[in-house]
PDB file of N, CA and C in Angstrom:
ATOM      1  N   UNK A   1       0.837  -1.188   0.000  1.00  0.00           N
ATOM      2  CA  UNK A   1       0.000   0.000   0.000  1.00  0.00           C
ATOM      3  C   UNK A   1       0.881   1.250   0.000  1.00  0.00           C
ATOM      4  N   UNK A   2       0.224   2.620  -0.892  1.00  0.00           N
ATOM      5  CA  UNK A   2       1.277   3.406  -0.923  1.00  0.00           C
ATOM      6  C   UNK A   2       0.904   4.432   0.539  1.00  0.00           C
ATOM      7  N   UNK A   3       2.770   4.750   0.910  1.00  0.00           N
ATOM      8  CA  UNK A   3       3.024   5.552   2.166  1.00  0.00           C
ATOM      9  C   UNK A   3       1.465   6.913   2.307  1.00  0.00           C
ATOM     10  N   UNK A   4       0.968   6.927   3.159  1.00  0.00           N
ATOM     11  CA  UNK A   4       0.041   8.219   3.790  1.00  0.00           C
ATOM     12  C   UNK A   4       0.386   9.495   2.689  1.00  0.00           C
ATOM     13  N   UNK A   5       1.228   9.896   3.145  1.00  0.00           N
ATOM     14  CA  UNK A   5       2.184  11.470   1.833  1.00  0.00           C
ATOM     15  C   UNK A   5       1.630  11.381   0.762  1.00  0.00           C
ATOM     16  N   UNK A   6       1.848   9.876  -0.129  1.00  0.00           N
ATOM     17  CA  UNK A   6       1.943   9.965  -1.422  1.00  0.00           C
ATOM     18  C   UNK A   6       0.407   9.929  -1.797  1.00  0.00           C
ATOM     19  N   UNK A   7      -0.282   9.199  -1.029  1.00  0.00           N
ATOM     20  CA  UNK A   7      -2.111   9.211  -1.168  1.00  0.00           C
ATOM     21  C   UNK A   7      -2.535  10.232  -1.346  1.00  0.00           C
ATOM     22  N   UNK A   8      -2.046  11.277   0.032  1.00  0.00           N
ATOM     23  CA  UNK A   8      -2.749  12.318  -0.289  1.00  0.00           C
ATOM     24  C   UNK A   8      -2.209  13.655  -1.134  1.00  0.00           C
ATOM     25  N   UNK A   9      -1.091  13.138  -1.697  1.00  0.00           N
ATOM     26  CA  UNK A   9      -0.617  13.945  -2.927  1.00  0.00           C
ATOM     27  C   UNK A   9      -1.258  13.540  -4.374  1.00  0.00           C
ATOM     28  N   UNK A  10      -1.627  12.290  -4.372  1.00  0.00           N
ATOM     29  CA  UNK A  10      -2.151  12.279  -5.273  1.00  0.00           C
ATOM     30  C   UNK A  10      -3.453  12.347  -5.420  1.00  0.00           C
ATOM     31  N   UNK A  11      -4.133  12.969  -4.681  1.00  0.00           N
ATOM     32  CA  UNK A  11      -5.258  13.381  -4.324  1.00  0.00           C
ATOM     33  C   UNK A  11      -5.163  15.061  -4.460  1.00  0.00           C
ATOM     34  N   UNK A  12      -4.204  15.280  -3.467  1.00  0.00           N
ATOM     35  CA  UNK A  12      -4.112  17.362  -4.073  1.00  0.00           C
ATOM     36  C   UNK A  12      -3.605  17.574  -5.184  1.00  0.00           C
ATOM     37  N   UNK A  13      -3.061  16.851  -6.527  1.00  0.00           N
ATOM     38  CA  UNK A  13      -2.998  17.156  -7.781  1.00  0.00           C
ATOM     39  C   UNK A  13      -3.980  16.859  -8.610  1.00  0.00           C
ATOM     40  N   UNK A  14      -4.936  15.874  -8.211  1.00  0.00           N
ATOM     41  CA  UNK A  14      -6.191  16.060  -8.716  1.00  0.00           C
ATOM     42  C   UNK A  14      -6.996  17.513  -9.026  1.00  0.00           C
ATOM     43  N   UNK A  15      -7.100  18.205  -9.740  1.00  0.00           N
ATOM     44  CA  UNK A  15      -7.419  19.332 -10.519  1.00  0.00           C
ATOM     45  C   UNK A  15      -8.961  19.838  -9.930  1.00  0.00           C
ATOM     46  N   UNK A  16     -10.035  19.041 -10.150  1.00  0.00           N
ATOM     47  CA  UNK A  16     -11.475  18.771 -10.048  1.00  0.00           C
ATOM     48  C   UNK A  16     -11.828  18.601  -8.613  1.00  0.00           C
ATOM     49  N   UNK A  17     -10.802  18.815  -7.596  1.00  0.00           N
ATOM     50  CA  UNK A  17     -11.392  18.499  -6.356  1.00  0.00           C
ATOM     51  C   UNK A  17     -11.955  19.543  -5.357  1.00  0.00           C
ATOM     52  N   UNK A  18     -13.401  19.073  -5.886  1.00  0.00           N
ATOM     53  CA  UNK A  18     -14.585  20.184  -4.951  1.00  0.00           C
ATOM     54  C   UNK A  18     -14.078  20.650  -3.621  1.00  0.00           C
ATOM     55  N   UNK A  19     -14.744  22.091  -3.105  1.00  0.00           N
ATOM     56  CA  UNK A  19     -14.436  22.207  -1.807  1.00  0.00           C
ATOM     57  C   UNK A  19     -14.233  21.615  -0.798  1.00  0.00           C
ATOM     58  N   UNK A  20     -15.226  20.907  -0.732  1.00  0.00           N
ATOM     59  CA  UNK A  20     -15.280  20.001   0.971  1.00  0.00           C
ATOM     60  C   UNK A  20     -14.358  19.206   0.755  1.00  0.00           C
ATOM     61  N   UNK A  21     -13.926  18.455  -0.292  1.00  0.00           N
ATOM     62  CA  UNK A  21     -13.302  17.740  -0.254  1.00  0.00           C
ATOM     63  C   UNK A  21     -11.964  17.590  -0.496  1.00  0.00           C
ATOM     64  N   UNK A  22     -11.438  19.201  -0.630  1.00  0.00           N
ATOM     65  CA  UNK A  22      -9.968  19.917  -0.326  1.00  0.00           C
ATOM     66  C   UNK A  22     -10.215  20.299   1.018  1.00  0.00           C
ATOM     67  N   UNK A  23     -11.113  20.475   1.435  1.00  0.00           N
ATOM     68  CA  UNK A  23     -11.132  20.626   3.051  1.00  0.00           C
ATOM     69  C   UNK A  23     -10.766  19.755   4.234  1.00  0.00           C
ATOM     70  N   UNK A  24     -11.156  18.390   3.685  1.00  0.00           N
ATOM     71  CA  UNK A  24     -11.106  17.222   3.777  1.00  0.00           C
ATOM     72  C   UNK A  24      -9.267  16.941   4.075  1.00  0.00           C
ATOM     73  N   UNK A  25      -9.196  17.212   2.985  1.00  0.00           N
ATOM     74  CA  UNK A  25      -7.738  16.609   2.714  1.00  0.00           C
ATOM     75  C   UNK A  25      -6.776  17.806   3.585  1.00  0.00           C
ATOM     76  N   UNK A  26      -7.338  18.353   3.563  1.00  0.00           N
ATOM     77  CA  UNK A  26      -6.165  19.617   4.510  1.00  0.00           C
ATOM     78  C   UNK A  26      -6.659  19.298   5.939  1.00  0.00           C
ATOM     79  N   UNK A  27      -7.058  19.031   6.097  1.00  0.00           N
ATOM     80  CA  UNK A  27      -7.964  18.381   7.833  1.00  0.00           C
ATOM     81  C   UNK A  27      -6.769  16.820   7.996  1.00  0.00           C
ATOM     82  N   UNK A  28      -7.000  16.130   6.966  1.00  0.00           N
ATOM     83  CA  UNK A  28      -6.192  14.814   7.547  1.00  0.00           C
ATOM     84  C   UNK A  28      -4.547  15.509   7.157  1.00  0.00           C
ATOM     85  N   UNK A  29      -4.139  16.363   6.583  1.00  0.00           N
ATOM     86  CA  UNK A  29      -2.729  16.609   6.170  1.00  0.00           C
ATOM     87  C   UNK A  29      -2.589  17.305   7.176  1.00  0.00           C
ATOM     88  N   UNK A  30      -2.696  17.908   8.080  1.00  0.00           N
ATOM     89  CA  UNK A  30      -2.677  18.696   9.479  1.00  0.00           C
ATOM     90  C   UNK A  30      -2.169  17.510  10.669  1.00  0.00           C
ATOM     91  N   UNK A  31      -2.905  15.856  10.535  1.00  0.00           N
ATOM     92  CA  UNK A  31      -2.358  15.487  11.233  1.00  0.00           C
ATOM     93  C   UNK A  31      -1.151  14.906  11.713  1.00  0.00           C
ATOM     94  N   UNK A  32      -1.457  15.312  13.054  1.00  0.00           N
ATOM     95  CA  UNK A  32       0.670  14.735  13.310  1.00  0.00           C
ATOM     96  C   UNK A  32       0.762  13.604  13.780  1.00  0.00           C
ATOM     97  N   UNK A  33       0.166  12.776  13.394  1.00  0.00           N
ATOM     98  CA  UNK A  33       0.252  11.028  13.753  1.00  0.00           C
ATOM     99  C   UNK A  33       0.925  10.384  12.334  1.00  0.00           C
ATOM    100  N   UNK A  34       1.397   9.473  12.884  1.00  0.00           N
ATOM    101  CA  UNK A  34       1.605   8.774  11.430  1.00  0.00           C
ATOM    102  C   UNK A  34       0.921   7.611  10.890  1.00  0.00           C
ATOM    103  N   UNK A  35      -0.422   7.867  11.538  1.00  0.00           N
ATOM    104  CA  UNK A  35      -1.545   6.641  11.393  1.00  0.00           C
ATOM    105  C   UNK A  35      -2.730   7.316  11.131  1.00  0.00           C
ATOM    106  N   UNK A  36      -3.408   6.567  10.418  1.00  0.00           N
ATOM    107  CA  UNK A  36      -4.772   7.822  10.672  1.00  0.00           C
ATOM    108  C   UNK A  36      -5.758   6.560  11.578  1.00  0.00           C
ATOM    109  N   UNK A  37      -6.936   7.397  12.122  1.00  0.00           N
ATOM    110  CA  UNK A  37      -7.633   6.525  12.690  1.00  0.00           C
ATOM    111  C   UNK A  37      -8.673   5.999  11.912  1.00  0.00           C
ATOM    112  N   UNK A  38      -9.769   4.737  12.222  1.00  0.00           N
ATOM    113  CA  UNK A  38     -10.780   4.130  11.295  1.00  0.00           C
ATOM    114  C   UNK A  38     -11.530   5.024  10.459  1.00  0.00           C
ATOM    115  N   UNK A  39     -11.695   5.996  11.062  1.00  0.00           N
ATOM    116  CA  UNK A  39     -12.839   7.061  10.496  1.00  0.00           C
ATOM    117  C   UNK A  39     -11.749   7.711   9.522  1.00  0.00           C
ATOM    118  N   UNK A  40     -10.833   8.381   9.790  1.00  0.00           N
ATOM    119  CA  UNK A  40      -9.736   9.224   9.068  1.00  0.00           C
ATOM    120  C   UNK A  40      -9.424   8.321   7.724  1.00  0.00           C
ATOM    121  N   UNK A  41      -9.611   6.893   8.062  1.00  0.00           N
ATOM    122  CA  UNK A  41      -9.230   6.533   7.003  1.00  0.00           C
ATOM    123  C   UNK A  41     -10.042   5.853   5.710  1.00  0.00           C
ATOM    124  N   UNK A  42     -11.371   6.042   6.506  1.00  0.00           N
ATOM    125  CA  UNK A  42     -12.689   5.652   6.027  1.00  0.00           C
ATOM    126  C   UNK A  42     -12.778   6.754   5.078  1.00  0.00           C
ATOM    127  N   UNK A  43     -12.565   8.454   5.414  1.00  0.00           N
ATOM    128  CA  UNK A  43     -12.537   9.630   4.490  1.00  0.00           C
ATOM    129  C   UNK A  43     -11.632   9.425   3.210  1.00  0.00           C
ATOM    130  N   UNK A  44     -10.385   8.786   3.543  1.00  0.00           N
ATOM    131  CA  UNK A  44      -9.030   9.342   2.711  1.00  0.00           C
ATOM    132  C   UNK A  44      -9.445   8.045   1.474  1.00  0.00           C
ATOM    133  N   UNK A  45     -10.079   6.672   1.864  1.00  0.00           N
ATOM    134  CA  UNK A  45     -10.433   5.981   0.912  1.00  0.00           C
ATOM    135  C   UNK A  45     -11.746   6.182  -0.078  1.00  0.00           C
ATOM    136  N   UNK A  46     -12.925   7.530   0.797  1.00  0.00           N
ATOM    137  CA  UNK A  46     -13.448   7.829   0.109  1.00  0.00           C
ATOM    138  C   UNK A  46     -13.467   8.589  -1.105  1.00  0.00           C
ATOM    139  N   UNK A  47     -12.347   9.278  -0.772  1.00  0.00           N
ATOM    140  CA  UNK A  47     -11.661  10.672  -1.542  1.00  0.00           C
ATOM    141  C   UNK A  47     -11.318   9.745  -2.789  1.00  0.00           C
ATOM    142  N   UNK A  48     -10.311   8.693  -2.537  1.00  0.00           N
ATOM    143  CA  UNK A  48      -9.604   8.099  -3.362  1.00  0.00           C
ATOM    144  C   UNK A  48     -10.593   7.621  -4.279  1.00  0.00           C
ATOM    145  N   UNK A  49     -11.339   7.144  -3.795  1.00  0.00           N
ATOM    146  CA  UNK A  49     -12.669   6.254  -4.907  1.00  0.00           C
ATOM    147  C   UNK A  49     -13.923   7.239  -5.859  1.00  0.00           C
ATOM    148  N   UNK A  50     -13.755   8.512  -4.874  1.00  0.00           N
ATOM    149  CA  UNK A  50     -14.647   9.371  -5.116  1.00  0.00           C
ATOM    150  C   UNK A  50     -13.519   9.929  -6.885  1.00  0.00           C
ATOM    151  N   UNK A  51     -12.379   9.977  -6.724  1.00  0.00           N
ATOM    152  CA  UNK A  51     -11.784  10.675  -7.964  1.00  0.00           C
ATOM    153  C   UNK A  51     -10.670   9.625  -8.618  1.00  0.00           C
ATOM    154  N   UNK A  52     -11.331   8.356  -7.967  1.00  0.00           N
ATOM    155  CA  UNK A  52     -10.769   7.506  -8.947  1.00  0.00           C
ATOM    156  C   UNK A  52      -9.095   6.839  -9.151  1.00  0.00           C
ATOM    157  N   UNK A  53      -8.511   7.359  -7.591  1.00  0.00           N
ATOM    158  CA  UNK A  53      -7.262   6.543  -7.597  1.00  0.00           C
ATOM    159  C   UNK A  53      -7.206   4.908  -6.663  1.00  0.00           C
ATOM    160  N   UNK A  54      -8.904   5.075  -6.824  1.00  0.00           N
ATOM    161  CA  UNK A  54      -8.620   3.362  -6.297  1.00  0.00           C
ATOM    162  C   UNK A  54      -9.414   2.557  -6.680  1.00  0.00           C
TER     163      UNK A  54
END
């Protein structure tokens, strides 16, 4: 699975990504864990599916 960083980089070069859901991504990139939790990661796979990198 690719490292946390690179997910959500390839998610902020996505062009098309609606508000909430750059909101989204700046909310989990804020955190200072190096894990996200069930829910955190329940979002970051939605994102991914929602624009198609998974």
């Amino acid at each position: 699975m690719k490292e946390l960083g690179a997910r959500m980089n390839d998610l902020f070069e996505k062009e098309e990504l609606e508000e909430v859901a750059l909101g989204i991504l700046n909310k989990l990139a804020r955190i200072e864990r190096s894990y996200l939790t069930d829910l955190e990661e329940k979002l970051l796979v939605l994102l991914e599916k929602q624009y198609k990198l998974r």
